[in-house]
C-alpha atoms as a PDB file:
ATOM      1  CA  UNK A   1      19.652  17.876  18.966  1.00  0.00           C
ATOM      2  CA  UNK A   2      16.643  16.162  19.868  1.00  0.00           C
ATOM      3  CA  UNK A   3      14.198  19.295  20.212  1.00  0.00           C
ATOM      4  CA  UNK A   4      15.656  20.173  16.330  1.00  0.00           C
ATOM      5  CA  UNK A   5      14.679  17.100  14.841  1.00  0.00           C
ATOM      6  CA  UNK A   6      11.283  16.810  16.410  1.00  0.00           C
ATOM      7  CA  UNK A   7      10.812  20.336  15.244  1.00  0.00           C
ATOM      8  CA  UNK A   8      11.794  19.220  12.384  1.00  0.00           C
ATOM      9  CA  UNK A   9       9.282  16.658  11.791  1.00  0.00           C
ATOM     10  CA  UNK A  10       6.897  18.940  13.401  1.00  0.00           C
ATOM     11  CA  UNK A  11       7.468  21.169  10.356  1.00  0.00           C
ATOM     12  CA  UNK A  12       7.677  18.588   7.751  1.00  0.00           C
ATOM     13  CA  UNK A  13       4.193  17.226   9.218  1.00  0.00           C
ATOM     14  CA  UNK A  14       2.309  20.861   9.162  1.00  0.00           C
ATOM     15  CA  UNK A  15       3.312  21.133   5.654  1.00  0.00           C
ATOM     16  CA  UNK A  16       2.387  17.669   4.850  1.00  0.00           C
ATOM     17  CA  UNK A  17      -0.959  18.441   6.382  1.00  0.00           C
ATOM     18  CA  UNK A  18      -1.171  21.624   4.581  1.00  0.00           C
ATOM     19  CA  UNK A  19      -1.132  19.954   0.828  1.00  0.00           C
ATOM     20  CA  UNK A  20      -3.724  17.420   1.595  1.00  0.00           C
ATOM     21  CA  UNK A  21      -5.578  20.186   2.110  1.00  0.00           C
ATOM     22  CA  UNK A  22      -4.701  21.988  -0.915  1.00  0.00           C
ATOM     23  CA  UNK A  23      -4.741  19.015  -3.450  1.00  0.00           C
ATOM     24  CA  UNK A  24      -8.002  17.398  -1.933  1.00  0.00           C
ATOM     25  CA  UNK A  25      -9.778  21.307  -2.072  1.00  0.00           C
ATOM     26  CA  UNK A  26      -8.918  21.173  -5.877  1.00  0.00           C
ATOM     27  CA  UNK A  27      -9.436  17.631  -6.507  1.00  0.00           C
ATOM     28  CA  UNK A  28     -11.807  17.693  -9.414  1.00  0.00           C
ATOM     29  CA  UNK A  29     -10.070  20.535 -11.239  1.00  0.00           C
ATOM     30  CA  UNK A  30      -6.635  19.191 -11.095  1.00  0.00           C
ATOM     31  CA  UNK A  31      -8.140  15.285 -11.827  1.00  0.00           C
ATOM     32  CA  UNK A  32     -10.494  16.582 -14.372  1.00  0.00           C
ATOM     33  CA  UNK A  33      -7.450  17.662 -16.865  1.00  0.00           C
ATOM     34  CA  UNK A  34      -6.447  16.208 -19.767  1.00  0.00           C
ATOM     35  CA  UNK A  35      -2.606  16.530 -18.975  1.00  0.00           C
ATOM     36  CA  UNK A  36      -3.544  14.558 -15.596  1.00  0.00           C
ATOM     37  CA  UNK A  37      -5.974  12.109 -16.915  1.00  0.00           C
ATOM     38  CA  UNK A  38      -2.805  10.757 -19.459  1.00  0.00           C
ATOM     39  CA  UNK A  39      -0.453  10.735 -16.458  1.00  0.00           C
ATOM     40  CA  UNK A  40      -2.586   8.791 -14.492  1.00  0.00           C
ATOM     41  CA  UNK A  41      -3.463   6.649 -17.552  1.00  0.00           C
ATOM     42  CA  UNK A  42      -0.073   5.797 -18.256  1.00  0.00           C
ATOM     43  CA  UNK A  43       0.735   5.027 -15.406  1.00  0.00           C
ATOM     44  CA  UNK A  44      -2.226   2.403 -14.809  1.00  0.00           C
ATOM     45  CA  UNK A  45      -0.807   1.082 -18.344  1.00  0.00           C
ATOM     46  CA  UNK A  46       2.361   1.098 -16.655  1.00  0.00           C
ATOM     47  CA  UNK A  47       1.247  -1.093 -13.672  1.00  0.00           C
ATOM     48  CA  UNK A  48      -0.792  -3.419 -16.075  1.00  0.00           C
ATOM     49  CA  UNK A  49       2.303  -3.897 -18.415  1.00  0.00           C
ATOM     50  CA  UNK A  50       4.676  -4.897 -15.454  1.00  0.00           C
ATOM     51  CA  UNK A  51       2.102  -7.274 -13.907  1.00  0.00           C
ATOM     52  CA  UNK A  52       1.431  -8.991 -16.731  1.00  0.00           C
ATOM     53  CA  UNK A  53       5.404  -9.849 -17.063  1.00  0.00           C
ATOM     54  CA  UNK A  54       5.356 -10.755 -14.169  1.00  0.00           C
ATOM     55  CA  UNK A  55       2.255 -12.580 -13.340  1.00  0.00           C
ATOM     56  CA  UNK A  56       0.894 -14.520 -16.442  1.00  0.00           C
ATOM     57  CA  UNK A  57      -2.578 -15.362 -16.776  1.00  0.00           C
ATOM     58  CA  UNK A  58      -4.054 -17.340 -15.141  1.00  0.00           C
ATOM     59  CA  UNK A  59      -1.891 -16.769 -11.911  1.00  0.00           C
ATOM     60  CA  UNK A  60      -3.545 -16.358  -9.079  1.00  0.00           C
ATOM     61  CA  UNK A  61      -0.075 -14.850  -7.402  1.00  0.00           C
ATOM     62  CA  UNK A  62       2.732 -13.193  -8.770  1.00  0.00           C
ATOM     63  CA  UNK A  63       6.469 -14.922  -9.272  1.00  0.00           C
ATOM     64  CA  UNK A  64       5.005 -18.344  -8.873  1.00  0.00           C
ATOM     65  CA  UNK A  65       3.558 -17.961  -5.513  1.00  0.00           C
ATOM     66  CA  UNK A  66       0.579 -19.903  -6.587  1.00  0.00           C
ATOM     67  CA  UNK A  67       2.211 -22.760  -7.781  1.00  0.00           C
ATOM     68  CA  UNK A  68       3.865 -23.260  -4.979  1.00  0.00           C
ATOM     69  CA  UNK A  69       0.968 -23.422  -2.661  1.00  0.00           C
ATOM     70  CA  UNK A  70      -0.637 -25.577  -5.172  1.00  0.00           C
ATOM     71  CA  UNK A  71       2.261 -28.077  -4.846  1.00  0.00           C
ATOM     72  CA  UNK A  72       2.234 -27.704  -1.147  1.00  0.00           C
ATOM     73  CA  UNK A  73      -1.877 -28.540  -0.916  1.00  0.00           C
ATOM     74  CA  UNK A  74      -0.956 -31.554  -3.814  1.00  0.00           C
ATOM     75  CA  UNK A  75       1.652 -32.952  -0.925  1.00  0.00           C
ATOM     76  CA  UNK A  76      -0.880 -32.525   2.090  1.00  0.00           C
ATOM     77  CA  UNK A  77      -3.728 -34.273  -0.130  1.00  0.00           C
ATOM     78  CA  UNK A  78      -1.717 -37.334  -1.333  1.00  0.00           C
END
């Protein structure tokens, strides 16, 4: 059982390996289309969108992280 699994993982890595190769040997062609460009661009819109829910500006951190280490420095000081 053991000796199929690692072969297993063996194989999974090789392939792994094997489309890094691939992708990064035809990374301007596949980055330089338009159909990629507007994935990648909504996605990044994507990100943006969800951040700013979450994190409003002027937030340093998201989901009130910040103002809780404000409040904790504001306790330390006084």
């Amino acid at each position: 059982m053991k000796k199929i699994l690692i072969s297993i993982i063996f194989v999974i890595l090789i392939i792994a390996i094997g489309l890094f190769f691939v992708f990064d040997a035809n990374k301007e062609k596949i980055m330089t289309s338009p159909y990629m460009k507007s994935i990648v661009q909504k996605i990044v819109n994507f990100i943006y969108d969800e951040a700013e829910k979450h994190n409003p500006k002027g937030d340093i951190l998201p989901d009130k992280i910040d103002d809780e280490v404000k409040k904790e420095i504001r306790e330390r000081i006084n």
